[in-house]
C-alpha atoms as a PDB file:
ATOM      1  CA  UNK A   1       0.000   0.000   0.000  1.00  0.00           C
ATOM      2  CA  UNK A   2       2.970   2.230   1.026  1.00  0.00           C
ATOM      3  CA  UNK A   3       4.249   1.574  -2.536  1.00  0.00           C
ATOM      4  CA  UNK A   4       1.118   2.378  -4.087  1.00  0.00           C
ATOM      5  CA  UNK A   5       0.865   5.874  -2.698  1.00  0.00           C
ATOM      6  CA  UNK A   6       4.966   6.860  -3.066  1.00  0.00           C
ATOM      7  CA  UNK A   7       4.198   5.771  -6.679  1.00  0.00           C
ATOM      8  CA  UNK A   8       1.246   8.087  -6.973  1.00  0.00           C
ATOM      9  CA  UNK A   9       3.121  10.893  -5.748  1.00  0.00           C
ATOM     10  CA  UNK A  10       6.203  10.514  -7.501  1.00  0.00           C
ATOM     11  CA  UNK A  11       4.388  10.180 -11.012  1.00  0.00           C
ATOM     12  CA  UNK A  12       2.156  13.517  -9.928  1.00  0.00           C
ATOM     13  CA  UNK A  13       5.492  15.212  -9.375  1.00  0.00           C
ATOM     14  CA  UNK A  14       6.711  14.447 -12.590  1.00  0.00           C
ATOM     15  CA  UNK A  15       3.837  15.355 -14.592  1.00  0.00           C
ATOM     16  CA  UNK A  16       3.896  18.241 -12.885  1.00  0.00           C
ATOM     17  CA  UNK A  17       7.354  19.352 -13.895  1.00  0.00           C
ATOM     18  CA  UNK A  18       6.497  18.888 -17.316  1.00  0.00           C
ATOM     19  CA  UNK A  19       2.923  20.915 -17.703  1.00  0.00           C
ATOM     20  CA  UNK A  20       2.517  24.291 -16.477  1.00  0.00           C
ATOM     21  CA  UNK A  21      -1.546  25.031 -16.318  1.00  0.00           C
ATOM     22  CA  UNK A  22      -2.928  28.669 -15.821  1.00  0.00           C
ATOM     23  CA  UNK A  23      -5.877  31.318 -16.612  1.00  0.00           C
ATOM     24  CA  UNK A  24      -5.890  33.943 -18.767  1.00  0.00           C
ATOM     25  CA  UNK A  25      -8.223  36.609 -20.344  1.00  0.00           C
ATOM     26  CA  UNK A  26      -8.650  37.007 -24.011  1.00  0.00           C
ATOM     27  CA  UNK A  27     -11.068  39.555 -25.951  1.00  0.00           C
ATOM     28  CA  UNK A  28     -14.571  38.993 -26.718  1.00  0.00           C
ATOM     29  CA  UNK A  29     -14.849  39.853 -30.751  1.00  0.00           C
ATOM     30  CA  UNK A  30     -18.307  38.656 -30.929  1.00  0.00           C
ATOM     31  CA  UNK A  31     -21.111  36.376 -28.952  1.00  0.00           C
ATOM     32  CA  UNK A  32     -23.834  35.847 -30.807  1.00  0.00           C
ATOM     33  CA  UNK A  33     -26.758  33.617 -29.112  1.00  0.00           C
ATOM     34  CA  UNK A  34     -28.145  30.511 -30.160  1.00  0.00           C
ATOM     35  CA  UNK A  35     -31.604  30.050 -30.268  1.00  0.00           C
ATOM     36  CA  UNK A  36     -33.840  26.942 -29.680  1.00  0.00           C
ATOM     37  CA  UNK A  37     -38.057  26.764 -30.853  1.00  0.00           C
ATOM     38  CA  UNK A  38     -39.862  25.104 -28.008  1.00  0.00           C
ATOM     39  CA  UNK A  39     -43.795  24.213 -27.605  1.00  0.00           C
ATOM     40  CA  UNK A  40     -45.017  26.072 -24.734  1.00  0.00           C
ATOM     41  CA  UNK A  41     -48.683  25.033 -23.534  1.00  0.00           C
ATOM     42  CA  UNK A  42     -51.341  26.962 -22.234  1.00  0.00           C
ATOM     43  CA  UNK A  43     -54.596  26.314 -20.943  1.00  0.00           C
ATOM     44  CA  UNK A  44     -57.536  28.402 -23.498  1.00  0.00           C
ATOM     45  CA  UNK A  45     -60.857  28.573 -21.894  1.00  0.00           C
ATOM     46  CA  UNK A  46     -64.279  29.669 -22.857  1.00  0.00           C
ATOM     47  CA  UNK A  47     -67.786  29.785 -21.826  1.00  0.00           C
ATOM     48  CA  UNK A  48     -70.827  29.204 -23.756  1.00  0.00           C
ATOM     49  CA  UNK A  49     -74.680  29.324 -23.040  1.00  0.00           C
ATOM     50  CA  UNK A  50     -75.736  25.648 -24.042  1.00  0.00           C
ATOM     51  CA  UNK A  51     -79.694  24.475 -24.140  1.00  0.00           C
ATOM     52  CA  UNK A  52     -80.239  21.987 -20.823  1.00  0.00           C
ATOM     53  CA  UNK A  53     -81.452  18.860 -22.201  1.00  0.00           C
ATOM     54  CA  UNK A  54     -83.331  18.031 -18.965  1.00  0.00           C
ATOM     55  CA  UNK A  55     -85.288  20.803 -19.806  1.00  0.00           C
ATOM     56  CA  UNK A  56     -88.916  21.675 -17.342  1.00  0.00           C
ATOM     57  CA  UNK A  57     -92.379  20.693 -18.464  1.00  0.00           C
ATOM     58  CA  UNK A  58     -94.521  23.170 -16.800  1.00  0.00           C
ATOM     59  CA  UNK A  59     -98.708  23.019 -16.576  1.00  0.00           C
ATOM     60  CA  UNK A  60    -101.252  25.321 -16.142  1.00  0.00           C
ATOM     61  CA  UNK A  61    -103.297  25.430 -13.375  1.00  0.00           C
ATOM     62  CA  UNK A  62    -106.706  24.229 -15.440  1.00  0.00           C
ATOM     63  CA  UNK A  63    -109.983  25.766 -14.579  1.00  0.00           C
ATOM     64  CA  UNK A  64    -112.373  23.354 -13.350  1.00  0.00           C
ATOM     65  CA  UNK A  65    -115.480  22.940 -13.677  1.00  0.00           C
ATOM     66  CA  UNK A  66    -118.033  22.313 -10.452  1.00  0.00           C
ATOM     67  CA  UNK A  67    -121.374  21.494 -13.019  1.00  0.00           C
ATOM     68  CA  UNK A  68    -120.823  18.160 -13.389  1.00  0.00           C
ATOM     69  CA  UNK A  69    -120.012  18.092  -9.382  1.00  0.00           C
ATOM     70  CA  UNK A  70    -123.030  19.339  -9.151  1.00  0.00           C
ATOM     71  CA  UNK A  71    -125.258  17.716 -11.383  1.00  0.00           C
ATOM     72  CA  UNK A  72    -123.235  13.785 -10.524  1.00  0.00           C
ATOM     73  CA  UNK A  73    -124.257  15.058  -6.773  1.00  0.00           C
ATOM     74  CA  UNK A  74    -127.983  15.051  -7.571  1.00  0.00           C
ATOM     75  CA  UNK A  75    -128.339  11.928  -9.333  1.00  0.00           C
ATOM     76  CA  UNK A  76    -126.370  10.023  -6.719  1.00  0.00           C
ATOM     77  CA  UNK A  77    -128.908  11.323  -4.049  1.00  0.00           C
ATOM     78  CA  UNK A  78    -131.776  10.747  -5.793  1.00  0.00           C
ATOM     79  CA  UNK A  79    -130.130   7.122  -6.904  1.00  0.00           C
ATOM     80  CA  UNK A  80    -129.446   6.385  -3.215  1.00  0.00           C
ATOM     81  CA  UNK A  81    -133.110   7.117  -2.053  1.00  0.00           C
ATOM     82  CA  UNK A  82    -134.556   4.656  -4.156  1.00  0.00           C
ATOM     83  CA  UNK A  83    -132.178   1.912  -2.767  1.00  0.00           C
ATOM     84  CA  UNK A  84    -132.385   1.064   1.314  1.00  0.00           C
ATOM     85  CA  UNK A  85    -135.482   1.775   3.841  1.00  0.00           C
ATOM     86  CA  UNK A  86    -135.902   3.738   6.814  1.00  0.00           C
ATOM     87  CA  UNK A  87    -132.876   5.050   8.308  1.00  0.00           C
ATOM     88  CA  UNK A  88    -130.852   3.220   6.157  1.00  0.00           C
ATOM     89  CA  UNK A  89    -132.386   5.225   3.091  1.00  0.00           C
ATOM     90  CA  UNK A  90    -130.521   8.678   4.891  1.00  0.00           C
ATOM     91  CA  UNK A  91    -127.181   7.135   4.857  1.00  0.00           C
ATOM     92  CA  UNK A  92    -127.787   5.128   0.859  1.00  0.00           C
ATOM     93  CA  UNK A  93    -128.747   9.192   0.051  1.00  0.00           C
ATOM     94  CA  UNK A  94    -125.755  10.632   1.231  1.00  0.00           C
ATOM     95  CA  UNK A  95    -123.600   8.053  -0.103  1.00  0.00           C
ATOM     96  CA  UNK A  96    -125.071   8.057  -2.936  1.00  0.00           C
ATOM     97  CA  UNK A  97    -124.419  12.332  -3.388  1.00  0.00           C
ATOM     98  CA  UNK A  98    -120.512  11.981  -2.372  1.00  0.00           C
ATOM     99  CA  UNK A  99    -120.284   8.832  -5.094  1.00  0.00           C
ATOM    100  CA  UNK A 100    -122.348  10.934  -7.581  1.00  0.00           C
ATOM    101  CA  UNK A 101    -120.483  14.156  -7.135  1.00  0.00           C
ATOM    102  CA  UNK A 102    -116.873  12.455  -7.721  1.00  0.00           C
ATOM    103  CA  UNK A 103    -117.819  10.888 -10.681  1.00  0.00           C
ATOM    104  CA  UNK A 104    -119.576  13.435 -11.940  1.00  0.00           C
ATOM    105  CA  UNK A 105    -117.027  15.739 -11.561  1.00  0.00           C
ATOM    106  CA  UNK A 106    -114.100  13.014 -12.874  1.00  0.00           C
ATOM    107  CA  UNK A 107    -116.618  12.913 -16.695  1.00  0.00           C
ATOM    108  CA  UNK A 108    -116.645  16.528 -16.405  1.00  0.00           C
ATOM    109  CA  UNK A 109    -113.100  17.333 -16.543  1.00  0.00           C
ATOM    110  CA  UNK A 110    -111.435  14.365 -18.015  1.00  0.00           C
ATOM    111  CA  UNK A 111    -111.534  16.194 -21.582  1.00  0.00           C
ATOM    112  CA  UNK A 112    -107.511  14.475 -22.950  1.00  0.00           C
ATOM    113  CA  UNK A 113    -107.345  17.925 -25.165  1.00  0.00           C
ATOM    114  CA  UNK A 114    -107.174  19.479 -22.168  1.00  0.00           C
ATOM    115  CA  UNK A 115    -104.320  18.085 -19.988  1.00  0.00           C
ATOM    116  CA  UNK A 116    -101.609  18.077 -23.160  1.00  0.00           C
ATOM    117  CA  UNK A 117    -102.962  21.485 -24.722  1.00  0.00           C
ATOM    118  CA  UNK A 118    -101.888  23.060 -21.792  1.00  0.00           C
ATOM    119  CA  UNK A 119     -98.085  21.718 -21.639  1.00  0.00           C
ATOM    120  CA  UNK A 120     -95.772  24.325 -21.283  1.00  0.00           C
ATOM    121  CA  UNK A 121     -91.498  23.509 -22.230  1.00  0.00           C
ATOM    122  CA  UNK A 122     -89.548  25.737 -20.553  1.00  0.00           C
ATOM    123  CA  UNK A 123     -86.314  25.683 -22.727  1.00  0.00           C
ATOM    124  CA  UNK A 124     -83.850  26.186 -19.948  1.00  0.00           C
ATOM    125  CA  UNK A 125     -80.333  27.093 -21.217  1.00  0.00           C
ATOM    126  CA  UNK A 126     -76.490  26.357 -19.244  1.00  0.00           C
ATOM    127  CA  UNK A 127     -73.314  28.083 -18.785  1.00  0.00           C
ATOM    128  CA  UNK A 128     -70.960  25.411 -20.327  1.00  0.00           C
ATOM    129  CA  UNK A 129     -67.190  26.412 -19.805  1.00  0.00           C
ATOM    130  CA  UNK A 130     -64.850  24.697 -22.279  1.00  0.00           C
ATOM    131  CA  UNK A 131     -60.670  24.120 -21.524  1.00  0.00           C
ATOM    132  CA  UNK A 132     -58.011  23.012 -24.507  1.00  0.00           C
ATOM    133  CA  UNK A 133     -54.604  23.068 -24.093  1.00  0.00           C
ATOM    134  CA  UNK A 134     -52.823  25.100 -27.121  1.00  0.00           C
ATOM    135  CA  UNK A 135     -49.428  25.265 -27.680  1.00  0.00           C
ATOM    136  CA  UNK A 136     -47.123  28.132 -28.450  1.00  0.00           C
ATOM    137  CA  UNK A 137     -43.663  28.402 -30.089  1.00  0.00           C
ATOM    138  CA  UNK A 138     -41.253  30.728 -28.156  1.00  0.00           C
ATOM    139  CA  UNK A 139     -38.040  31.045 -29.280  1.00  0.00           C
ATOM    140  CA  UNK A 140     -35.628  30.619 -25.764  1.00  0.00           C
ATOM    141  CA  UNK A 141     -31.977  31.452 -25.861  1.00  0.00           C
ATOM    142  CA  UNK A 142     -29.702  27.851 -25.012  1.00  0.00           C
ATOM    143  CA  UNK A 143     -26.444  29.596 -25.251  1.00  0.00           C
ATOM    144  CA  UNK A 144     -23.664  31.880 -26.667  1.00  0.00           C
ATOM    145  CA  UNK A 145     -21.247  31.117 -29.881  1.00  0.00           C
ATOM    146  CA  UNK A 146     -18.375  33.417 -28.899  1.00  0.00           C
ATOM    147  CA  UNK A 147     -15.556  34.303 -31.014  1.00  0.00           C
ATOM    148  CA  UNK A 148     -12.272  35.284 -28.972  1.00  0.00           C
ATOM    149  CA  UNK A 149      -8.636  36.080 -29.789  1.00  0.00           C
ATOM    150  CA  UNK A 150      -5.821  34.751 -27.760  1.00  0.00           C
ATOM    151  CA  UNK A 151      -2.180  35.836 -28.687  1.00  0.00           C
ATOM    152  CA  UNK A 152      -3.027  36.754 -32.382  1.00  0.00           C
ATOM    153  CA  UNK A 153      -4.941  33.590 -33.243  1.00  0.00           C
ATOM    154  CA  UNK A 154      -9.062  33.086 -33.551  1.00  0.00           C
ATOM    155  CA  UNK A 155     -11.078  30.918 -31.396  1.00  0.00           C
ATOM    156  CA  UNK A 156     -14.620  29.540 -31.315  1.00  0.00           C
ATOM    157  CA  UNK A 157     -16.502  28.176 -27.946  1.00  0.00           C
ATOM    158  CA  UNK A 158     -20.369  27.994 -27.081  1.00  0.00           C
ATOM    159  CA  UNK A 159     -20.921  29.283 -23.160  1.00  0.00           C
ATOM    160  CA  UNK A 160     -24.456  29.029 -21.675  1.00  0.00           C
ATOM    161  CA  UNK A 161     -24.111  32.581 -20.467  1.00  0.00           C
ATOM    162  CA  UNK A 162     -23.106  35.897 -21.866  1.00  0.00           C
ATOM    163  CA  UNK A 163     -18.976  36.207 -21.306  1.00  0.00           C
ATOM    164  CA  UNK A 164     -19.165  40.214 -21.725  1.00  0.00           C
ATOM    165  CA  UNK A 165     -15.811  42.275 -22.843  1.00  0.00           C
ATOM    166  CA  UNK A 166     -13.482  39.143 -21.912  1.00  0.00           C
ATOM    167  CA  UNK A 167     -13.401  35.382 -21.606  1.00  0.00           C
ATOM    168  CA  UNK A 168     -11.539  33.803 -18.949  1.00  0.00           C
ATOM    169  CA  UNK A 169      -9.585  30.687 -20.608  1.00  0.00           C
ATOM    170  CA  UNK A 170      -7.257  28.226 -19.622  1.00  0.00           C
ATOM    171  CA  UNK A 171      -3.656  28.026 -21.095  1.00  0.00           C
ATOM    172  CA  UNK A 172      -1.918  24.389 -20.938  1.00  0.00           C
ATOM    173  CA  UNK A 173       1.890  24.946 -21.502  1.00  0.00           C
ATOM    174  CA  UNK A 174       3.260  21.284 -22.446  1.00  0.00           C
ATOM    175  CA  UNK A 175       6.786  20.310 -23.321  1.00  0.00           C
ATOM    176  CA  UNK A 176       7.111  18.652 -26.699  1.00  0.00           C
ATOM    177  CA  UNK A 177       9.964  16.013 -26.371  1.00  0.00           C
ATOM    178  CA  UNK A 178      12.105  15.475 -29.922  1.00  0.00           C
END
């Protein structure tokens, strides 16, 4: 292990001696950004007045008629004295005007034309609010191509920011062995 780690050192050293590694600053002659399309979405909404299919049937209040009440009343009384004796012929009369008036009234206002001419729809209408998602292109900056110049010569290099005036760069001095 003690090997391992004197060897480690002793090869650092050496590269070391050989490559010199520092920063410098070279001019900014141009950065021009880079631009990427991207699909943005969005939420559109909208509201709209729709008819209510469970729309009300509303009636009339119908105006009855009491003559055939009336009229079903009388025959039923004068029905229900004929049938029974003594004091049993009182209670066969006034039976007989309670059964006469409610069907007398029932054939009086049973008329069919009646009950649907007097339907009234009621067209009821609802606020219907409808969502889509829509997507936008926006144009989003990814980055900078910058042109610099380092000791007379003319460099290229993308940076995801802005570098300004100057670009900080690294210089690498290596020994070339002949």
């Amino acid at each position: 292990m003690k090997r391992f780690v004197i060897a480690s050192l002793l090869s650092s050293t050496l590269l070391g001696a050989y490559a010199e590694t520092y920063v410098d600053l070279a001019p900014v002659r141009n950065a021009e950004p880079m631009m990427e399309n991207i699909s943005v979405p969005r939420e559109e909404c909208s509201n709209h007045w729709v008819p209510d299919r469970g729309g009300r049937i509303s009636y009339e209040q119908q105006e009855r008629s009491p003559g055939g009440a009336i009229l079903g009343g009388l025959a039923g009384g004068i029905l229900g004295h004929q049938v029974g004796a003594g004091s049993g012929k009182d209670a066969a009369t006034a039976l007989g005007v309670m059964l006469g008036a409610v069907v007398g009234d029932r054939l009086e206002n049973r008329d069919p034309r009646r009950a649907y001419d007097n339907r009234q729809y009621e067209s009821a209408q609802r606020e219907v609010r409808r969502c889509r998602t829509v997507y936008d292109t926006q144009a989003r900056i990814t980055g900078y191509r910058v042109a610099y110049e380092y000791r007379g010569q003319h460099y290229t290099t993308t940076t995801r920011n802005h570098p300004g005036q100057q670009l900080r760069v690294r210089v690498s001095v290596d020994p070339i062995e002949q």
